[in-house]
C-alpha atoms as a PDB file:
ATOM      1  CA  UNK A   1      19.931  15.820  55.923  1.00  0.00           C
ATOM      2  CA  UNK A   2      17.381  13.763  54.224  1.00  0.00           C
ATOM      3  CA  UNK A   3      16.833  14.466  50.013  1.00  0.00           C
ATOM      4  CA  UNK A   4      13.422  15.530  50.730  1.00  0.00           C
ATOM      5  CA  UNK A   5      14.458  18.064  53.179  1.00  0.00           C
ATOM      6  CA  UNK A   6      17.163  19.120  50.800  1.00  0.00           C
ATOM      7  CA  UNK A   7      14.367  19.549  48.007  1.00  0.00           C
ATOM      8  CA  UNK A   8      11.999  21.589  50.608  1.00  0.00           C
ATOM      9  CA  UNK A   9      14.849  23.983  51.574  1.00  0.00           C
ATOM     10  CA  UNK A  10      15.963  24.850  47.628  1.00  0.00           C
ATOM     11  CA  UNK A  11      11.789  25.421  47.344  1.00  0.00           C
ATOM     12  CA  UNK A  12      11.671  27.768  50.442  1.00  0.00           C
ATOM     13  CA  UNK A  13      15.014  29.397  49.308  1.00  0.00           C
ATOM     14  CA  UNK A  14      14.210  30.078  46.417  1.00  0.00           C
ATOM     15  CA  UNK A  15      11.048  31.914  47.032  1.00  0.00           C
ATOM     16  CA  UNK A  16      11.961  35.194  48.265  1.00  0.00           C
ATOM     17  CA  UNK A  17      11.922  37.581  45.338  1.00  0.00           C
ATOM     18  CA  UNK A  18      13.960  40.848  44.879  1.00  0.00           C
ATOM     19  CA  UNK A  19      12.593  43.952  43.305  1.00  0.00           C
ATOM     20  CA  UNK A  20      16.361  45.694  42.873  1.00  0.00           C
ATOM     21  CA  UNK A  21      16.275  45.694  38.825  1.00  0.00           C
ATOM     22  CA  UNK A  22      12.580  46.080  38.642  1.00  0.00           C
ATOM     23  CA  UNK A  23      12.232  48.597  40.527  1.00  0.00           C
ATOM     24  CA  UNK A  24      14.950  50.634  38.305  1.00  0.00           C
ATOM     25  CA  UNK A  25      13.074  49.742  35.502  1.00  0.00           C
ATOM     26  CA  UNK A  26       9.699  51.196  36.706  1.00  0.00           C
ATOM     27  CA  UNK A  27      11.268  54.318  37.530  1.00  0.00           C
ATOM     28  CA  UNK A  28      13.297  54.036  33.971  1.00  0.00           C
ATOM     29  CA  UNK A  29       9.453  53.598  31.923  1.00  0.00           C
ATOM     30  CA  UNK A  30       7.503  55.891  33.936  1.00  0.00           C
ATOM     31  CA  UNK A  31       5.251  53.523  35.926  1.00  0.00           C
ATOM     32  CA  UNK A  32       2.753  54.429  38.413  1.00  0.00           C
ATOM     33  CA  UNK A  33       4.257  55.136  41.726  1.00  0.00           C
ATOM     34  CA  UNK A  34       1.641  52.629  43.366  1.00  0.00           C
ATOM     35  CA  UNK A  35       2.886  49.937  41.582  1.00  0.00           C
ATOM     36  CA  UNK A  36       6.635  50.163  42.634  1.00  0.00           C
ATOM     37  CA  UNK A  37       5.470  50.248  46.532  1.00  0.00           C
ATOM     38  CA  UNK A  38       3.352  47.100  45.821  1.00  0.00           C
ATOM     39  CA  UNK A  39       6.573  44.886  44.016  1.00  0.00           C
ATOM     40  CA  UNK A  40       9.033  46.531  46.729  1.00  0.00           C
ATOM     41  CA  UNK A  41       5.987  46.216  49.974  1.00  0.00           C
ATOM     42  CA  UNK A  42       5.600  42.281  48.598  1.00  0.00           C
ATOM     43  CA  UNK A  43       9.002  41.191  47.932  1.00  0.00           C
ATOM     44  CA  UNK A  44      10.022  42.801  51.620  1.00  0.00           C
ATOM     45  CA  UNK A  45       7.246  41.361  53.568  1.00  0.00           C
ATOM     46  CA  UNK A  46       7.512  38.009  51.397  1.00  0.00           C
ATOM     47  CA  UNK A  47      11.381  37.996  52.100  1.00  0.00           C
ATOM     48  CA  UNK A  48      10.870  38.448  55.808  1.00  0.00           C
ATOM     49  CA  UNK A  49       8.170  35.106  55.787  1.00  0.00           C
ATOM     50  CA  UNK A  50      10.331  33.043  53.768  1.00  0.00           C
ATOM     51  CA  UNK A  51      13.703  33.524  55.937  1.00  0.00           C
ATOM     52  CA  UNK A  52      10.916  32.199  58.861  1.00  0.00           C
ATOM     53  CA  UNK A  53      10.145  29.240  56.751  1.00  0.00           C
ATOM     54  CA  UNK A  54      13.509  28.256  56.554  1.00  0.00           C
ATOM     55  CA  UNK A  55      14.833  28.789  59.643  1.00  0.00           C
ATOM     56  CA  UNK A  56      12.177  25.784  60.453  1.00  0.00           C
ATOM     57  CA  UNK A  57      12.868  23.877  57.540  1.00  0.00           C
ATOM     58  CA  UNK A  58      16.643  24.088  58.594  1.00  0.00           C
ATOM     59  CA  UNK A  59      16.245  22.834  61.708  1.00  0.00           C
ATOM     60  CA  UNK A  60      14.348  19.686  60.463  1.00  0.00           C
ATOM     61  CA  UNK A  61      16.538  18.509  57.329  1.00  0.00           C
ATOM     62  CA  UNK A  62      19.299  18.818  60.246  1.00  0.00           C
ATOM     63  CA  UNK A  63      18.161  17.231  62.409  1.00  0.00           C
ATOM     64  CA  UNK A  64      18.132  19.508  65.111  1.00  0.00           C
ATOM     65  CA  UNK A  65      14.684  19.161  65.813  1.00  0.00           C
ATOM     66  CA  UNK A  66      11.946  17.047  64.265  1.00  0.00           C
ATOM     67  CA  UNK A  67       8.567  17.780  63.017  1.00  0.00           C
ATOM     68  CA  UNK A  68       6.934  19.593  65.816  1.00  0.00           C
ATOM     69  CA  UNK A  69       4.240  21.974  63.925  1.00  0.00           C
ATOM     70  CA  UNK A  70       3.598  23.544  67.501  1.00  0.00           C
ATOM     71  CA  UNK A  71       7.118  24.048  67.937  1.00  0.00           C
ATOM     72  CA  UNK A  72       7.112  25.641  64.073  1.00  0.00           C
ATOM     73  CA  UNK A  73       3.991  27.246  64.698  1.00  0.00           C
ATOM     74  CA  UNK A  74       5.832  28.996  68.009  1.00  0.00           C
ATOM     75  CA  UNK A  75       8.573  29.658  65.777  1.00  0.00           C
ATOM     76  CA  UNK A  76       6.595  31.441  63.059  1.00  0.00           C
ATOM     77  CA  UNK A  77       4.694  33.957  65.887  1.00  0.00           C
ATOM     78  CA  UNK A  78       7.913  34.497  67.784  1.00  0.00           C
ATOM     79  CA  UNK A  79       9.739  35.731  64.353  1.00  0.00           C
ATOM     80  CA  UNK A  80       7.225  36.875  62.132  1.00  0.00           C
ATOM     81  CA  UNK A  81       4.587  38.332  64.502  1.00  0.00           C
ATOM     82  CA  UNK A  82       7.373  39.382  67.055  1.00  0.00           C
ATOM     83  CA  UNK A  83       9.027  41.348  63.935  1.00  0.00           C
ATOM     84  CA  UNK A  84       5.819  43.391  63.449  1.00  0.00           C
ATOM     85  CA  UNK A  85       5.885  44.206  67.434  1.00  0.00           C
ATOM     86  CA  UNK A  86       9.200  45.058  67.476  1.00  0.00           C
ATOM     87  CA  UNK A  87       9.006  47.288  63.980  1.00  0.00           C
ATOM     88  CA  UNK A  88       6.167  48.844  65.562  1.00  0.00           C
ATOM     89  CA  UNK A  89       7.743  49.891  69.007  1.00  0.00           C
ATOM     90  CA  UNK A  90      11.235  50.338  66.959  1.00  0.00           C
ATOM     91  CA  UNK A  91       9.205  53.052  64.652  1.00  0.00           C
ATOM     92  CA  UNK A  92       7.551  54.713  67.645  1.00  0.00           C
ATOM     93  CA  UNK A  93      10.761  55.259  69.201  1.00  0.00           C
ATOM     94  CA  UNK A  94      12.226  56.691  66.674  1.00  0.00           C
ATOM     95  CA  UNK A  95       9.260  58.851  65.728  1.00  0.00           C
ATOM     96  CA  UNK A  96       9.651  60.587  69.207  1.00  0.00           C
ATOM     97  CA  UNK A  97      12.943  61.141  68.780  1.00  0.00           C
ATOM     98  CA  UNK A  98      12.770  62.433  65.501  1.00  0.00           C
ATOM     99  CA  UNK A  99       9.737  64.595  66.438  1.00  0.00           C
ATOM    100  CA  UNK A 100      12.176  66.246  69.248  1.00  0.00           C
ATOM    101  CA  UNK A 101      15.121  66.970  66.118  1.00  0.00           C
ATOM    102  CA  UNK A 102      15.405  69.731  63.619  1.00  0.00           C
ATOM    103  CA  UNK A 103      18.361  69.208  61.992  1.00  0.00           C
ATOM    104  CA  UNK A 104      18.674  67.165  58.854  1.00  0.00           C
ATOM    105  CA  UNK A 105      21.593  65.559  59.352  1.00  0.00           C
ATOM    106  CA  UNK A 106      20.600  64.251  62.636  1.00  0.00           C
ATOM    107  CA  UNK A 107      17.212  63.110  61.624  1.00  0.00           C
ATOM    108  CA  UNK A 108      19.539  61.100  58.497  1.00  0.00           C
ATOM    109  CA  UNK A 109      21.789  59.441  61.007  1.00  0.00           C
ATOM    110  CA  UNK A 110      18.706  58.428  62.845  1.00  0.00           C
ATOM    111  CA  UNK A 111      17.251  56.687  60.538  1.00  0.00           C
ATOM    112  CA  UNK A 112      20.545  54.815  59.490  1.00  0.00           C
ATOM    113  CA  UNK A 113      20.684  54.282  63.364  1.00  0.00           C
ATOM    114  CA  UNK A 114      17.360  52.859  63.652  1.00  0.00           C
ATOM    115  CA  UNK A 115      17.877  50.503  60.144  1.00  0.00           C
ATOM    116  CA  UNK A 116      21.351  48.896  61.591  1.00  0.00           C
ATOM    117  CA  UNK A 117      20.858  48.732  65.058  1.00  0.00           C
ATOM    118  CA  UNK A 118      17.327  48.195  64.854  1.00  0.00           C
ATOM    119  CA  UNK A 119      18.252  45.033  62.886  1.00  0.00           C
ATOM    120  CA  UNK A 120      21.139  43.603  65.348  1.00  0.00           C
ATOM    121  CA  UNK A 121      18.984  44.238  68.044  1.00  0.00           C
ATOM    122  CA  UNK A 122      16.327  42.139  66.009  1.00  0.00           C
ATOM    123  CA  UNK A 123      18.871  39.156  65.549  1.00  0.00           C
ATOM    124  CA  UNK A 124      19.423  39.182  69.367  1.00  0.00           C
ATOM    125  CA  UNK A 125      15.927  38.983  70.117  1.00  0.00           C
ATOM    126  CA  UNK A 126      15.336  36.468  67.642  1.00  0.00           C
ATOM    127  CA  UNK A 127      12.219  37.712  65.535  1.00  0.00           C
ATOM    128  CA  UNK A 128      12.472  38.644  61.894  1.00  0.00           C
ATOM    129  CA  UNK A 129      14.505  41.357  61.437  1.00  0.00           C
ATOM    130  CA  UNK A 130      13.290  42.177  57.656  1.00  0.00           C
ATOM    131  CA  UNK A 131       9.607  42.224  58.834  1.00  0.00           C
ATOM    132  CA  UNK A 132      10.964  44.457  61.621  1.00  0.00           C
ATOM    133  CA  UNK A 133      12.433  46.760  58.852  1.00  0.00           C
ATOM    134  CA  UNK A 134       9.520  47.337  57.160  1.00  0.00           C
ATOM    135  CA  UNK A 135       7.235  47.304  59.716  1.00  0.00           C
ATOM    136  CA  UNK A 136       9.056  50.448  61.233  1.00  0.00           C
ATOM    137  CA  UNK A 137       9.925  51.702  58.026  1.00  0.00           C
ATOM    138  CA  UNK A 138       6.187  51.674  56.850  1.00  0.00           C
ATOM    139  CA  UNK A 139       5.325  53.576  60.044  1.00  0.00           C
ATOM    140  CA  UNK A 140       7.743  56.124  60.171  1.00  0.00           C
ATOM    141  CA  UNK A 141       7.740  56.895  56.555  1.00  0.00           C
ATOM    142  CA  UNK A 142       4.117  57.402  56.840  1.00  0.00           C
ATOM    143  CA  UNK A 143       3.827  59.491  60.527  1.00  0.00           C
ATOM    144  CA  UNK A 144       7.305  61.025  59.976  1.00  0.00           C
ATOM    145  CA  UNK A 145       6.523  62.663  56.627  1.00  0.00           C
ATOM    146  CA  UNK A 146       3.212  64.512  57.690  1.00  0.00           C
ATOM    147  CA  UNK A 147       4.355  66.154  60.629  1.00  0.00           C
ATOM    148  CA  UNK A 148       7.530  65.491  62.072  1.00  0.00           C
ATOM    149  CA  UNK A 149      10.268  66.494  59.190  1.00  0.00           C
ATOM    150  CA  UNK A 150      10.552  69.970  57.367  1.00  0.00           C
ATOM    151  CA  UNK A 151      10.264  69.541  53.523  1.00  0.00           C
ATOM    152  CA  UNK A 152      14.467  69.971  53.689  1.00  0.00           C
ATOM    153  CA  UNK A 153      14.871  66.909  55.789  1.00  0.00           C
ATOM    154  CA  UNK A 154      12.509  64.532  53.646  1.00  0.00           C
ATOM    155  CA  UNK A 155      14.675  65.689  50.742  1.00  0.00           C
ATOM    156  CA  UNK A 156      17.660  64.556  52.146  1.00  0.00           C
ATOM    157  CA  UNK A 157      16.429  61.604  53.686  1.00  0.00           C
ATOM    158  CA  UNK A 158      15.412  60.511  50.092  1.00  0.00           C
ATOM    159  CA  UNK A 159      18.727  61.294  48.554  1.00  0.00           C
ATOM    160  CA  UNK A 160      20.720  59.359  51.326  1.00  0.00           C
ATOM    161  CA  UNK A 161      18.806  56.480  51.450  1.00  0.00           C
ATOM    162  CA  UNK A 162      18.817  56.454  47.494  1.00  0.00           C
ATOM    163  CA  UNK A 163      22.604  56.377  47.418  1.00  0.00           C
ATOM    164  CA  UNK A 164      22.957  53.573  49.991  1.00  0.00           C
ATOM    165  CA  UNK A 165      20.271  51.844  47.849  1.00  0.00           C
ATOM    166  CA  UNK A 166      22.257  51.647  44.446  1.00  0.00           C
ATOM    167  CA  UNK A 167      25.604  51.313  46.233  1.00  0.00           C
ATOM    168  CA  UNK A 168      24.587  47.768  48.568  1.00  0.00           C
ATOM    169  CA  UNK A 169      22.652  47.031  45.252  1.00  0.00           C
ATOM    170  CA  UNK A 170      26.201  47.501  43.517  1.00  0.00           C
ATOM    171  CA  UNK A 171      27.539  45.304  46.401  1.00  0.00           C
ATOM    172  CA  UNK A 172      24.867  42.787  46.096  1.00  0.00           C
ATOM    173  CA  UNK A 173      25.252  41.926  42.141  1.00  0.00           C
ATOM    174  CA  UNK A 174      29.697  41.902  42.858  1.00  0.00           C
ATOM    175  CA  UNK A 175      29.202  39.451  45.371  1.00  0.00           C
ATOM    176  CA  UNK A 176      26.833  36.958  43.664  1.00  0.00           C
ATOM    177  CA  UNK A 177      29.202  37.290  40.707  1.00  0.00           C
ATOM    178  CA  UNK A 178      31.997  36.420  42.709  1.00  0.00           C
ATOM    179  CA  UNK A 179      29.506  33.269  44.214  1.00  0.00           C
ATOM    180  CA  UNK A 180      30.396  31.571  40.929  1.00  0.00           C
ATOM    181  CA  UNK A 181      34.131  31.207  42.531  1.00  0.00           C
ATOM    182  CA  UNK A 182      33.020  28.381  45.233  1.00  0.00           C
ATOM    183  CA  UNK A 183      29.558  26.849  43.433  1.00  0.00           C
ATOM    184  CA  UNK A 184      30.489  23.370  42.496  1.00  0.00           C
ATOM    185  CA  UNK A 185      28.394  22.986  39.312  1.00  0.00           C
ATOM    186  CA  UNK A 186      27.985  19.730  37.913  1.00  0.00           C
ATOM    187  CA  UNK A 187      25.233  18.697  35.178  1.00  0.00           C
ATOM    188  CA  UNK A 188      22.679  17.064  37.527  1.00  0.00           C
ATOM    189  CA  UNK A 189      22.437  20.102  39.599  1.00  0.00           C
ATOM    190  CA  UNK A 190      22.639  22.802  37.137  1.00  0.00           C
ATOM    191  CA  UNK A 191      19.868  20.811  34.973  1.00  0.00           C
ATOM    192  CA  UNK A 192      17.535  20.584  38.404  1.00  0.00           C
ATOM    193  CA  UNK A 193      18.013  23.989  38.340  1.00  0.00           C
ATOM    194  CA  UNK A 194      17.034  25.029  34.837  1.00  0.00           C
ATOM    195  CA  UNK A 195      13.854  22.723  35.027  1.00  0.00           C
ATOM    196  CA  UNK A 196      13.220  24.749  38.668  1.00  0.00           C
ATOM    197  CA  UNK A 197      12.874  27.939  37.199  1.00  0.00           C
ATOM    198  CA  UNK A 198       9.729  27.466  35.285  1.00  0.00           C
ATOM    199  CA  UNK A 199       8.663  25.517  38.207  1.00  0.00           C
ATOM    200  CA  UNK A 200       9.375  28.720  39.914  1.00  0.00           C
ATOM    201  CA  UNK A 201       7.819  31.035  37.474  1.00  0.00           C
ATOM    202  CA  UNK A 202       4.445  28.476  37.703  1.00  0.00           C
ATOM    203  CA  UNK A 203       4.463  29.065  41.410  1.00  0.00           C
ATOM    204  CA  UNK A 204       4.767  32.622  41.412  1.00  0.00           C
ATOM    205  CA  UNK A 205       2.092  33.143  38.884  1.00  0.00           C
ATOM    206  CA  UNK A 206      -0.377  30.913  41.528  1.00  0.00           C
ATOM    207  CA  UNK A 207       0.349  33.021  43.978  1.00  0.00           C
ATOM    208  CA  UNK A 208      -0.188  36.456  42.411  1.00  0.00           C
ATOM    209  CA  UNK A 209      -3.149  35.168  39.977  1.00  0.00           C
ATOM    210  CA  UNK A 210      -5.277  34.112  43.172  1.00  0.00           C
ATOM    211  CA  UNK A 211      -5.320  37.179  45.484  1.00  0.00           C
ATOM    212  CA  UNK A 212      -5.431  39.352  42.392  1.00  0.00           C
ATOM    213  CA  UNK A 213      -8.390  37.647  41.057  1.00  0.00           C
ATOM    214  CA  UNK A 214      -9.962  37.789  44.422  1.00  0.00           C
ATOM    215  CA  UNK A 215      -9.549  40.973  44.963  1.00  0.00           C
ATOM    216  CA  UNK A 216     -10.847  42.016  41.456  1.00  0.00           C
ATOM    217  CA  UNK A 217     -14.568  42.406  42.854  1.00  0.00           C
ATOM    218  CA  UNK A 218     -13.156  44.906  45.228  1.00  0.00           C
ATOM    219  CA  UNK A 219     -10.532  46.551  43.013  1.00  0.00           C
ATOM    220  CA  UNK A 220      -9.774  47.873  39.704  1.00  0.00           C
ATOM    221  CA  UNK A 221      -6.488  46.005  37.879  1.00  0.00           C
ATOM    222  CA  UNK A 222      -5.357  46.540  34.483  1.00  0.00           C
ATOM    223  CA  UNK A 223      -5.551  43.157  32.346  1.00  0.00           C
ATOM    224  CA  UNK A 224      -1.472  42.957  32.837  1.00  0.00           C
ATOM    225  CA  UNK A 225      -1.139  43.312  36.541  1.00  0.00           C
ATOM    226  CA  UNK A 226      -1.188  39.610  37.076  1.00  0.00           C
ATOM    227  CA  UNK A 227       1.708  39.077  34.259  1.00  0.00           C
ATOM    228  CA  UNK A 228       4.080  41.952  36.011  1.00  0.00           C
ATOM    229  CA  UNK A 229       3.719  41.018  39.404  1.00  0.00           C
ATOM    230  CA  UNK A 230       5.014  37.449  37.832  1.00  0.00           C
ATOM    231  CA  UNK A 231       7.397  38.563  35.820  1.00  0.00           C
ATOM    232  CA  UNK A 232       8.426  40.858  37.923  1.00  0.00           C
ATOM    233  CA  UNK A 233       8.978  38.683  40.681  1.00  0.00           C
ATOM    234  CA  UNK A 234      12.907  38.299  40.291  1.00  0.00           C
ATOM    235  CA  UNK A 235      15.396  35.566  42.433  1.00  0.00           C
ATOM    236  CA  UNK A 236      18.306  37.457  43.763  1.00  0.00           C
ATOM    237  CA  UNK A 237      20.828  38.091  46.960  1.00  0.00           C
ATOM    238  CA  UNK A 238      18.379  36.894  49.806  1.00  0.00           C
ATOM    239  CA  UNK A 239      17.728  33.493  47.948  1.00  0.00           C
ATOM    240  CA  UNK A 240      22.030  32.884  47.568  1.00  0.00           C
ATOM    241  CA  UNK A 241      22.450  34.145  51.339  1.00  0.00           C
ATOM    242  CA  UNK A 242      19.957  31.237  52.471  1.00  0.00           C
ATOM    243  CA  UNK A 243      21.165  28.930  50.563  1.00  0.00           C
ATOM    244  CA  UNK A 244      24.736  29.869  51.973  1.00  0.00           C
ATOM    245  CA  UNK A 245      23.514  29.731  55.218  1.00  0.00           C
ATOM    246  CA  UNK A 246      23.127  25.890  55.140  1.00  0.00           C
ATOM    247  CA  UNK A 247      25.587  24.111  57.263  1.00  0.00           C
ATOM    248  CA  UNK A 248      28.382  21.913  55.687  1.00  0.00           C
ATOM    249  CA  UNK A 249      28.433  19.510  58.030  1.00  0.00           C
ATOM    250  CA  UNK A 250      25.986  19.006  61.290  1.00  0.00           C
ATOM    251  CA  UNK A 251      26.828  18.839  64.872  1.00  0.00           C
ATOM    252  CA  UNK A 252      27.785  15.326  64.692  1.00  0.00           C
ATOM    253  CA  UNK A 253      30.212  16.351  62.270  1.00  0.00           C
ATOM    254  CA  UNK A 254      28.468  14.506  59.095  1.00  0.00           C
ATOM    255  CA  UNK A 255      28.862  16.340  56.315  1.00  0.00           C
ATOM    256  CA  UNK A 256      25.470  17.810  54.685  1.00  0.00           C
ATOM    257  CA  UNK A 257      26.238  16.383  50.931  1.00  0.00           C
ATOM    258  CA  UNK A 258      22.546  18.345  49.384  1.00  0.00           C
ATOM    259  CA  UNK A 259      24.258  21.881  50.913  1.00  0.00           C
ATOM    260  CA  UNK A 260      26.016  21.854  47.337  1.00  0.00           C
ATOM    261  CA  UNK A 261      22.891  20.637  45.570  1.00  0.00           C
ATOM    262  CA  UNK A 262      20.560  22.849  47.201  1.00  0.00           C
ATOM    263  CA  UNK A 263      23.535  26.372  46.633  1.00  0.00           C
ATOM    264  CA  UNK A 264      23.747  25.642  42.770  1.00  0.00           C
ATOM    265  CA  UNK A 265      20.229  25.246  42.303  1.00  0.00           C
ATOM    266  CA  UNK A 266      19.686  28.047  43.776  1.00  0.00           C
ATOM    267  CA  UNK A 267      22.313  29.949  42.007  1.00  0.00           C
ATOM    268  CA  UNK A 268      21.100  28.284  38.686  1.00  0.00           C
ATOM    269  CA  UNK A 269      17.280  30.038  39.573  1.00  0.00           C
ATOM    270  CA  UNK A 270      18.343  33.061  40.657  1.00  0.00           C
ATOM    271  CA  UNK A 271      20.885  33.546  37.368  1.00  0.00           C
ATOM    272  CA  UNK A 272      18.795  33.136  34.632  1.00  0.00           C
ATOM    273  CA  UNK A 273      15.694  34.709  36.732  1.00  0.00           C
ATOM    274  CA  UNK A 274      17.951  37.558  36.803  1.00  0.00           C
ATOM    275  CA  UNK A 275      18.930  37.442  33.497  1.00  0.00           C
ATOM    276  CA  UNK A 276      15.724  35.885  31.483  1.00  0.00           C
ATOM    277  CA  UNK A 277      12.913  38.345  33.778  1.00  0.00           C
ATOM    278  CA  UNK A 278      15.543  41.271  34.118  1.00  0.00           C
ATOM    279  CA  UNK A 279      15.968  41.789  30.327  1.00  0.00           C
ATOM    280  CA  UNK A 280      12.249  41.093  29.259  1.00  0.00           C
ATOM    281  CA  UNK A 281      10.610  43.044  32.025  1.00  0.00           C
ATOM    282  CA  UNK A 282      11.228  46.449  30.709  1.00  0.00           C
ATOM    283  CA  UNK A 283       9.674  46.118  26.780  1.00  0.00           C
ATOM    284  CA  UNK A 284       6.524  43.725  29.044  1.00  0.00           C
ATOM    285  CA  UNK A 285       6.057  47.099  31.333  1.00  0.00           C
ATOM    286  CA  UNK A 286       6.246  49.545  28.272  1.00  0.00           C
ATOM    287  CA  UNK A 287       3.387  47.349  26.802  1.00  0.00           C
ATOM    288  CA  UNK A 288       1.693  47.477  29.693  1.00  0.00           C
ATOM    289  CA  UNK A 289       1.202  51.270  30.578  1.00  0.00           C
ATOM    290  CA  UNK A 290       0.972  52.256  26.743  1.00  0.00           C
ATOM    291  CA  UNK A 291      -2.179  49.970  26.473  1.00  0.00           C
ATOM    292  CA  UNK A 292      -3.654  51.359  30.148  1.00  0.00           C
ATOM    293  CA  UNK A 293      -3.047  54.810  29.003  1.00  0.00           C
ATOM    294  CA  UNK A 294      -4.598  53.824  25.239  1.00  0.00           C
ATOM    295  CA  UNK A 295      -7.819  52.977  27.264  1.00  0.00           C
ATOM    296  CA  UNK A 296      -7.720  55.240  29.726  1.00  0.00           C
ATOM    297  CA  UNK A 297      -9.541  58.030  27.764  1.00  0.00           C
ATOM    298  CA  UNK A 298     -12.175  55.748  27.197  1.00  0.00           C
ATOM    299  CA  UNK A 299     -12.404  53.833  30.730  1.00  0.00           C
ATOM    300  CA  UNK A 300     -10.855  56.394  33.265  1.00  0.00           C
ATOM    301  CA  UNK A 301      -7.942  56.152  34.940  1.00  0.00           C
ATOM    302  CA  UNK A 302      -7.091  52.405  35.741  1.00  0.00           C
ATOM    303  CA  UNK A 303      -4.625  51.713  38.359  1.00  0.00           C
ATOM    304  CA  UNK A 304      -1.646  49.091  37.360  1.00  0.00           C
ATOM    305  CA  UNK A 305      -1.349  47.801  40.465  1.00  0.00           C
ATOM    306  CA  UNK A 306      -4.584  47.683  41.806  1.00  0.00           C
ATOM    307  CA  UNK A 307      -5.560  50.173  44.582  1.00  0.00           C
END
């Protein structure tokens, strides 16, 4: 595995963002309910891209197949636009069953059916099974809700999947403590990775700061949408599990010698991301809605997110 591909693969693993400890800081604040669904919609669908991107990029620092951008391109339509297919017949299904069900607690275990089997079923048919996820989450959260569950159902629905949310989040923070137990740090890595981070941050503020301003002749944002949808743009479990994912040795049986370069920057980013964004984001949020609602009596409502 060449160093350049090793350098591309810590970029593209490192991009996927995770919304877990924003997200409970919203809620924690008070913040619009818009602008949760926008961090959670674009770290989901952003995730589901990125694992795409690597899958290629994986392939080529290997070795197991060279730069063929049709074969890539093929690769990117067969996971990514495959994933939205399958979501979208996965969702339908589901919909009619659910539609033919009156009983909470059948309608709960369908939708834990339809998250892990729908996702195996993904992995065997090779598209994205993230996009897949949302995709037919997105659909039946939205047809489900206005006519096929009773107001008892959605209630429970909501509690359930809460619970599993801040239990695998539980899981998720345990395991990449216990990731410190097999990362080899040594100072060249774990200073690439503390000069990556801003290099990070400078990326994701790019990326948000051009579609936002875009979009600004269409929409309304308040002046510090741009800085939390940077900020808030946290590293965390999906970023480790790709990095992970890298083979130690090839199919030659060479070993990869970047796999450990590539992990601890990686764990490096997503560390202080986690620790640097996660304990600044709450007093940059409170800042942020008390000077929307300061000028809302003067301007109108403004929308944080942008709707």
């Amino acid at each position: 595995m060449p160093s350049l591909g090793g350098v591309a693969l810590a970029h593209r693993g490192i991009s996927p963002t995770d919304p877990i400890a924003v997200l409970g800081v919203l809620k924690h604040v008070g913040a619009p309910k818009e602008l949760e669904m926008k961090i959670a919609g674009e770290s989901l669908f952003n995730d589901g891209v990125a694992v795409v991107a690597f899958i290629g990029l994986l392939e080529i620092a290997s070795g197991t197949s060279g730069l063929d951008l049709q074969r890539l391109s093929l690769l990117f339509v067969q996971e990514a636009i495959g994933g939205v297919l399958y979501g979208l017949a996965l969702g339908f299904v589901t919909l009619a069953m659910l539609r033919k069900v009156d009983d909470y607690k059948v309608e709960v275990l369908l939708s834990l059916a339809t998250a892990a089997g729908g996702y195996a079923l993904a992995y065997a048919l090779h598209v994205s099974g993230p996009i897949a996820m949302v995709v037919a989450g997105l659909f039946i959260g939205n047809e489900a809700r206005a006519g096929a569950m009773c107001e008892q159902t959605r209630e429970h629905l909501d509690d359930f999947w809460e619970l599993m949310d801040e239990i695998l989040n539980a899981v998720l923070f345990v395991l990449i403590g216990l990731e410190l137990l097999i990362v080899a740090f040594d100072a060249q890595s774990l200073l690439a990775g503390l000069l990556a981070f801003p290099v990070v941050l400078l990326a994701r503020f790019i990326a948000v700061a051009l579609p936002v301003s875009l979009m600004k002749r269409r929409r309304v944002f308040t002046p510090g949408a741009i800085r939390i949808l940077t900020w808030g743009g946290l590293r965390g479990g999906v970023s480790v599990a790709l990095a992970l994912s890298i083979p130690g040795r090839l199919a030659d049986g060479t070993l990869v010698p970047e796999r450990e370069m590539v992990l601890t920057i990686t764990y490096v980013v997503v560390v202080v991301s986690i620790v640097v964004q996660g304990l600044t984001i709450g007093p940059l949020l409170r800042r942020t809605i008390a000077a929307a609602a300061a000028a809302e009596p003067e301007e109108g409502p403004i929308a944080v997110g942008g709707g």
